[in-house]
N, C-alpha and C. Protein backbone atom coordinates (compact mmCIF):
# COMPACT_ATOMS: atom_id res chain seq x y z
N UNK A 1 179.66 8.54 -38.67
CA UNK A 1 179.74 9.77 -37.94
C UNK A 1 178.82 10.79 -38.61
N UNK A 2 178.09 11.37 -37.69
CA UNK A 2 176.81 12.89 -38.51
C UNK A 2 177.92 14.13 -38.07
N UNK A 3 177.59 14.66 -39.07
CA UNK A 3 177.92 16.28 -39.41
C UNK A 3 177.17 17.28 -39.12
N UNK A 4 177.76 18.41 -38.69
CA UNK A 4 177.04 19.58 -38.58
C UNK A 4 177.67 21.03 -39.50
N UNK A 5 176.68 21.60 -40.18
CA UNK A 5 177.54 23.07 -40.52
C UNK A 5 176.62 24.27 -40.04
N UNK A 6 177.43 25.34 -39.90
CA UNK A 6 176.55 26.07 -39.90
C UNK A 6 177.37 27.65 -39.97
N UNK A 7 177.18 28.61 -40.86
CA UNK A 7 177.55 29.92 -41.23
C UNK A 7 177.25 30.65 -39.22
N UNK A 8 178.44 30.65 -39.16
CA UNK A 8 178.04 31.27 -37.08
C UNK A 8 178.36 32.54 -37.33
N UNK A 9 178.98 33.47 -38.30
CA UNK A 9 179.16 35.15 -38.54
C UNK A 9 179.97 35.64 -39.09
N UNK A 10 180.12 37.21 -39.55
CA UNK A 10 181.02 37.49 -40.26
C UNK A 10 182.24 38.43 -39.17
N UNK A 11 183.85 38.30 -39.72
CA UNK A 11 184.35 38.65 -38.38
C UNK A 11 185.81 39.37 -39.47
N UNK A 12 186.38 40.25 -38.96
CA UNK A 12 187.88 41.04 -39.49
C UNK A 12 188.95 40.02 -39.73
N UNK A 13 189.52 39.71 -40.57
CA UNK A 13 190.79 38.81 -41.20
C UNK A 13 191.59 38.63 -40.05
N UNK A 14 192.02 39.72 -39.47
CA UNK A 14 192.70 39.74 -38.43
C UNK A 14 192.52 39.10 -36.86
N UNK A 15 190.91 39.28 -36.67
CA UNK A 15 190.38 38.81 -35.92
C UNK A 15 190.29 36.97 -35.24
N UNK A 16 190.07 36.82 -36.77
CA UNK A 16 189.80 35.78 -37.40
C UNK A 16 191.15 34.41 -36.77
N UNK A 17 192.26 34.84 -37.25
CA UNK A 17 193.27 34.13 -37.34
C UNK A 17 193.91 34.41 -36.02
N UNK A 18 193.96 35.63 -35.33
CA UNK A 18 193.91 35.18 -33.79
C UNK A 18 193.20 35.16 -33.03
N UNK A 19 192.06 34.53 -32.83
CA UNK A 19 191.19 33.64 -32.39
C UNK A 19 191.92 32.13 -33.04
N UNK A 20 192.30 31.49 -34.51
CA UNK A 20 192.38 30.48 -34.57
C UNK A 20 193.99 29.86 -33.92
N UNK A 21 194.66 31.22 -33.64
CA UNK A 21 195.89 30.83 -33.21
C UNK A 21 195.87 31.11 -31.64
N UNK A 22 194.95 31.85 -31.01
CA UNK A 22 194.17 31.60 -29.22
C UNK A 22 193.95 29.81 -29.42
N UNK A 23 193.64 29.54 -30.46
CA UNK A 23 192.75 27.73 -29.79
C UNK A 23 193.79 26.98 -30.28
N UNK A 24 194.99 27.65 -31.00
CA UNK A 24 195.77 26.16 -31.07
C UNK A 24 196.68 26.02 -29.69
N UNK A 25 196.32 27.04 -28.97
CA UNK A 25 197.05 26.91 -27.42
C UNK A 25 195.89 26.54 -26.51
N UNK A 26 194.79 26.00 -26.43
CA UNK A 26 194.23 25.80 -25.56
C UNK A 26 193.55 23.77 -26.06
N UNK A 27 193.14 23.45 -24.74
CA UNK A 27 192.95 21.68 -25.29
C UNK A 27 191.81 22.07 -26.10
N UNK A 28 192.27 21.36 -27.72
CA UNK A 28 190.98 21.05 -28.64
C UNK A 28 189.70 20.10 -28.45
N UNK A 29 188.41 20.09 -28.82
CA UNK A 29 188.09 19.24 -29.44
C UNK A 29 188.36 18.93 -31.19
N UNK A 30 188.79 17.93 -31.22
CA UNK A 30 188.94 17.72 -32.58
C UNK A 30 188.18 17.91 -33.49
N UNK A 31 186.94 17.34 -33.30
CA UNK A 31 186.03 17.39 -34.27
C UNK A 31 185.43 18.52 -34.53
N UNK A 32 185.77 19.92 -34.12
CA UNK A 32 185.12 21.34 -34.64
C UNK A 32 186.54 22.02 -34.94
N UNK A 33 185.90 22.27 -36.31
CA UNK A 33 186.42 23.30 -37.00
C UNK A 33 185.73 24.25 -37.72
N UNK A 34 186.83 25.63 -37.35
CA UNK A 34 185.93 26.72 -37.87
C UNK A 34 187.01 27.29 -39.25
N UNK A 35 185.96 27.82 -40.46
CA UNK A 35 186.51 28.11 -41.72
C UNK A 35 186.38 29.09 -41.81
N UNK A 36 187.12 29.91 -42.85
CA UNK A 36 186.75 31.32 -43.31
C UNK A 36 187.10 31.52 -44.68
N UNK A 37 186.36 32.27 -44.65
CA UNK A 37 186.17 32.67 -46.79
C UNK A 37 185.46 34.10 -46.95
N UNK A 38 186.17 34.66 -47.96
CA UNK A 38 185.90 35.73 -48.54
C UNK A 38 184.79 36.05 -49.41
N UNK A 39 184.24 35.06 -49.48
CA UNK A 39 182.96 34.56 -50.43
C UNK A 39 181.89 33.76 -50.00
N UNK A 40 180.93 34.36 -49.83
CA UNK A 40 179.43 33.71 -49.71
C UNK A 40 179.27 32.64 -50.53
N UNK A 41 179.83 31.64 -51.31
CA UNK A 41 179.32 31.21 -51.98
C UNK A 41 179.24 29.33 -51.62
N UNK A 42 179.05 28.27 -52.36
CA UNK A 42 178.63 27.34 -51.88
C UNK A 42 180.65 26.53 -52.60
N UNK A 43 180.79 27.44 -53.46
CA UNK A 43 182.16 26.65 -53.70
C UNK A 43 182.84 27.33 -53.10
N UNK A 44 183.14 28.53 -52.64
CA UNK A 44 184.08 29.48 -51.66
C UNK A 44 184.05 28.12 -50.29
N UNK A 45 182.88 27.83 -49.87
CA UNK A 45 182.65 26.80 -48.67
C UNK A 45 183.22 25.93 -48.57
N UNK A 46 182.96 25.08 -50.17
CA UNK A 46 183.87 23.79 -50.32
C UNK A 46 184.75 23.99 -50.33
N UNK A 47 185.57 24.89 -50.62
CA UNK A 47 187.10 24.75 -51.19
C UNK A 47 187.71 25.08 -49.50
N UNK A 48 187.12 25.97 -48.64
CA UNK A 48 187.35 25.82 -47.28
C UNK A 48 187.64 24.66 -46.56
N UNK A 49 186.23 24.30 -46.69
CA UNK A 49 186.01 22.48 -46.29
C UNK A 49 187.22 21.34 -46.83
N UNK A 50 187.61 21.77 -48.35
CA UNK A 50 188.85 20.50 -48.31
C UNK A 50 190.19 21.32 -47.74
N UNK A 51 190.35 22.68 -46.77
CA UNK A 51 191.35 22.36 -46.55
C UNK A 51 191.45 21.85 -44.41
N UNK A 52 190.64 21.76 -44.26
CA UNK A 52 190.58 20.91 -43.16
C UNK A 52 191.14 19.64 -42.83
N UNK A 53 192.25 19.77 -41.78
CA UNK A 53 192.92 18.29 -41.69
C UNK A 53 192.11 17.14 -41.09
N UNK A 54 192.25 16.46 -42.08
CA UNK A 54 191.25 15.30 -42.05
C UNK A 54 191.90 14.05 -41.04
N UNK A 55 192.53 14.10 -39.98
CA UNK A 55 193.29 13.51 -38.84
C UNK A 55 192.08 12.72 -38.29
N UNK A 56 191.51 13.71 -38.44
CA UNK A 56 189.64 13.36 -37.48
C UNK A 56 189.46 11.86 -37.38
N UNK A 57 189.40 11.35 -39.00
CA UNK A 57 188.56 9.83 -38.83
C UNK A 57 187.59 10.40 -40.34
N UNK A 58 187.04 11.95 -40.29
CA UNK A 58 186.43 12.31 -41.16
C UNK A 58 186.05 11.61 -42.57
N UNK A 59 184.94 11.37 -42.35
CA UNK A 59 184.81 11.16 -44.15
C UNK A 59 184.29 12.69 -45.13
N UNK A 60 185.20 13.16 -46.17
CA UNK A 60 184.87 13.73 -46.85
C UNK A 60 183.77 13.90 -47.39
N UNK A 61 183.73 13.35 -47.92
CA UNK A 61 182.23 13.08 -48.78
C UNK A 61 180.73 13.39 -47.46
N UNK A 62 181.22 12.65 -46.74
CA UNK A 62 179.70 13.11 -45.71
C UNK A 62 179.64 14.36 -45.24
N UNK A 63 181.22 15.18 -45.08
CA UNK A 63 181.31 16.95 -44.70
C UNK A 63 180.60 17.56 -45.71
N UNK A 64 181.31 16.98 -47.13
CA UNK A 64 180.90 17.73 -48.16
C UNK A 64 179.32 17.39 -48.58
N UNK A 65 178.83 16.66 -48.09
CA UNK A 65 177.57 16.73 -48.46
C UNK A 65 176.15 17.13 -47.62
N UNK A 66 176.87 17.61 -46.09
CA UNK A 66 176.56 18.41 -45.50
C UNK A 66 176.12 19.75 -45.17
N UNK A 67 177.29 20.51 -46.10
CA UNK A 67 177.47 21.77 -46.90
C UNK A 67 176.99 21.92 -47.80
N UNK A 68 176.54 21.16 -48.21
CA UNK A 68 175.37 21.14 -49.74
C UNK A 68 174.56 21.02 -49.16
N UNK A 69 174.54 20.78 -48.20
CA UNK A 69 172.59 20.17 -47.92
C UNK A 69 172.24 20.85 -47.25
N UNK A 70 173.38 21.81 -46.39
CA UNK A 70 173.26 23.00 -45.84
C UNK A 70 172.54 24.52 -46.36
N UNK A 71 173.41 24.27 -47.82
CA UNK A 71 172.82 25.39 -48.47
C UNK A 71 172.06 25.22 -49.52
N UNK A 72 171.50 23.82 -49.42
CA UNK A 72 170.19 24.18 -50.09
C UNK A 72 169.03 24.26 -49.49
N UNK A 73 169.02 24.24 -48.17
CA UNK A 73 168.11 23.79 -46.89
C UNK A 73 167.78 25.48 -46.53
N UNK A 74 168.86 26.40 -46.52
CA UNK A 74 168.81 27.61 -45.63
C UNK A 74 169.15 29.05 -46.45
N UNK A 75 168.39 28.98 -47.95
CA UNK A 75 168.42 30.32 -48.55
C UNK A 75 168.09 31.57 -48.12
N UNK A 76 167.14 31.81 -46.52
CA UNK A 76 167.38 32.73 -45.79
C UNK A 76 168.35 32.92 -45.28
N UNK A 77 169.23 32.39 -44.48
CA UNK A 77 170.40 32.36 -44.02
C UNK A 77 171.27 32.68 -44.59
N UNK A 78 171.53 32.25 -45.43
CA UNK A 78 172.69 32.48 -46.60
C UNK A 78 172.40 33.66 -47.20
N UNK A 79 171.57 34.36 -47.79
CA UNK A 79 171.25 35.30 -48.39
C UNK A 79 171.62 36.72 -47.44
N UNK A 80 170.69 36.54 -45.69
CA UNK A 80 171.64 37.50 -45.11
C UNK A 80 172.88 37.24 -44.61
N UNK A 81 173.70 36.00 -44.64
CA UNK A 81 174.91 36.30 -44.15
C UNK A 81 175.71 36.91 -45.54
N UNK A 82 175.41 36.96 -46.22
CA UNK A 82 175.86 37.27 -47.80
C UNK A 82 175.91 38.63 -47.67
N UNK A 83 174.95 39.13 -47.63
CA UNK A 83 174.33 41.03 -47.30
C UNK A 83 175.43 41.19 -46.30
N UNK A 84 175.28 40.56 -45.23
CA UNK A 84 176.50 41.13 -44.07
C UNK A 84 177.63 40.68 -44.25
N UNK A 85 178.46 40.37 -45.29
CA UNK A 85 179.54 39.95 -45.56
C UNK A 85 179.62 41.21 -46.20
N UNK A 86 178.96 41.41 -46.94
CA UNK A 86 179.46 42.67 -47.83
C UNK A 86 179.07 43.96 -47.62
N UNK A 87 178.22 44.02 -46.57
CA UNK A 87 178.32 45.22 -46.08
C UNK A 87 179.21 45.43 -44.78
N UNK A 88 180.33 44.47 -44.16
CA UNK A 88 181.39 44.66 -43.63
C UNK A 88 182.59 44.83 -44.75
N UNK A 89 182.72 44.51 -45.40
CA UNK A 89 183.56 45.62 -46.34
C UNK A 89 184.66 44.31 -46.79
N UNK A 90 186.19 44.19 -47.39
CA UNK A 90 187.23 43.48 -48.08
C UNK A 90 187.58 42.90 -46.76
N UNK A 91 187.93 43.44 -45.80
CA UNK A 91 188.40 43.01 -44.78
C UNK A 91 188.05 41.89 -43.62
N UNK A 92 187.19 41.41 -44.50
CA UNK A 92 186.35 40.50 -43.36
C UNK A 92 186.09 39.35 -43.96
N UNK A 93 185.89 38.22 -43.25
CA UNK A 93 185.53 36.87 -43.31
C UNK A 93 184.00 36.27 -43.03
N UNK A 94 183.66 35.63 -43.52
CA UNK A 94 182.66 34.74 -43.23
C UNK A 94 182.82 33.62 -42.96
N UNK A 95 182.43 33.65 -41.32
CA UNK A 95 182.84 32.24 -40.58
C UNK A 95 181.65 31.54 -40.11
N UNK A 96 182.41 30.13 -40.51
CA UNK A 96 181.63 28.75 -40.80
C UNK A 96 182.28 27.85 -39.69
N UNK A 97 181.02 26.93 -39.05
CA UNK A 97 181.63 25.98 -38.45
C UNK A 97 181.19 24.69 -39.11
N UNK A 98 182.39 23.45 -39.03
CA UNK A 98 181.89 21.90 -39.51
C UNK A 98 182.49 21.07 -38.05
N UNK A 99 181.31 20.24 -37.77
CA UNK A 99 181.94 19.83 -36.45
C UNK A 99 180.94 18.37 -36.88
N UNK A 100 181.70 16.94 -35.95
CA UNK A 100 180.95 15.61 -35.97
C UNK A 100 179.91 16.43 -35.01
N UNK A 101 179.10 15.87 -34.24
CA UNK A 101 178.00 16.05 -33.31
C UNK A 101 178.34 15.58 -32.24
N UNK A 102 179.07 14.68 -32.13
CA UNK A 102 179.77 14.35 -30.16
C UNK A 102 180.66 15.58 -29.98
N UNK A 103 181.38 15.86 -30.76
CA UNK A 103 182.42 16.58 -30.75
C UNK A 103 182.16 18.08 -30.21
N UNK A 104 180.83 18.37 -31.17
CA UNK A 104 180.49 19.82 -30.94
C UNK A 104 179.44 19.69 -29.54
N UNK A 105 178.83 18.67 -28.95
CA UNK A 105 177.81 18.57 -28.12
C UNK A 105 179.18 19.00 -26.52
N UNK A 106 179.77 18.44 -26.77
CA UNK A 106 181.08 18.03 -25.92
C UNK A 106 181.64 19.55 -25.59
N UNK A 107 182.05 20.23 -26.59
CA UNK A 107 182.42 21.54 -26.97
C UNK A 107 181.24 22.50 -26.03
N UNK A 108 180.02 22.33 -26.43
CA UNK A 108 179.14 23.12 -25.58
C UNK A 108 178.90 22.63 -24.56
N UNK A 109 179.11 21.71 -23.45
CA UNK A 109 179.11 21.28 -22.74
C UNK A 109 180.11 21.43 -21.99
N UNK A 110 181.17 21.83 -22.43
CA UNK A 110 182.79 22.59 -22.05
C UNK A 110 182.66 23.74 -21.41
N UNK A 111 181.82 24.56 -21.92
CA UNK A 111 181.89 25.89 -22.11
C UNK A 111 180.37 26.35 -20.90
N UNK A 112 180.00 25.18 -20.62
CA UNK A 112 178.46 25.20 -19.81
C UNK A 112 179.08 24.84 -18.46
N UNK A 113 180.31 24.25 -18.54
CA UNK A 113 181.52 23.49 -17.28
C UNK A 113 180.46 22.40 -16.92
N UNK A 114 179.79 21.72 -17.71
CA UNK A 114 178.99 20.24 -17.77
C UNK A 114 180.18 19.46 -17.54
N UNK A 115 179.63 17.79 -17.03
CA UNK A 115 180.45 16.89 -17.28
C UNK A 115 180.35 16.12 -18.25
């Protein structure tokens, strides 16, 4: 199975968690999940990443080495989502998505009302 990550924005704590409690009432795709962390950093990420229920099929090791390869690939990226993490202030999150690639193709294809 291929992996995808990608830092999608920074959003209010509050915000955050209902939006994730809006999608546990609506049909999932399994394979996307979105994380949040208080920290820009590449272990703030991981430690996100292991708490994801791994129900999936997921192999660890290929998420987690995704996220590494993520952020060593995209030091622009990271650098301003970093700036805009902290210039939204304590109260806010930096949200990450990890999704397989059927899963998330499927997901946008949902949302396009594709078949």
């Amino acid at each position: 199975m291929k992996y995808t990550f990608e830092i999608v924005g920074v959003s209010p704590v509050l915000y955050f968690f209902d939006r994730l409690q809006q999608n546990t009432l609506k049909p999932q795709y399994t394979g996307v999940e979105y994380l949040g962390t208080y920290k820009c950093t590449l272990d703030a990420l991981l430690e996100s990443v292991e708490t994801i229920p791994f129900k999936q099929g997921w192999d660890l090791d290929r998420v987690v080495d995704t996220v590494v390869k993520f952020w060593l690939d995209n030091s622009d990226s990271i650098q301003y989502w970093k700036t805009r993490l902290s210039d939204a202030g304590r109260d806010n999150l930096l949200v990450a998505r990890v999704a397989d690639i059927k899963s998330l193709k499927a997901e946008f294809e949902s949302l396009l009302g594709d078949k």
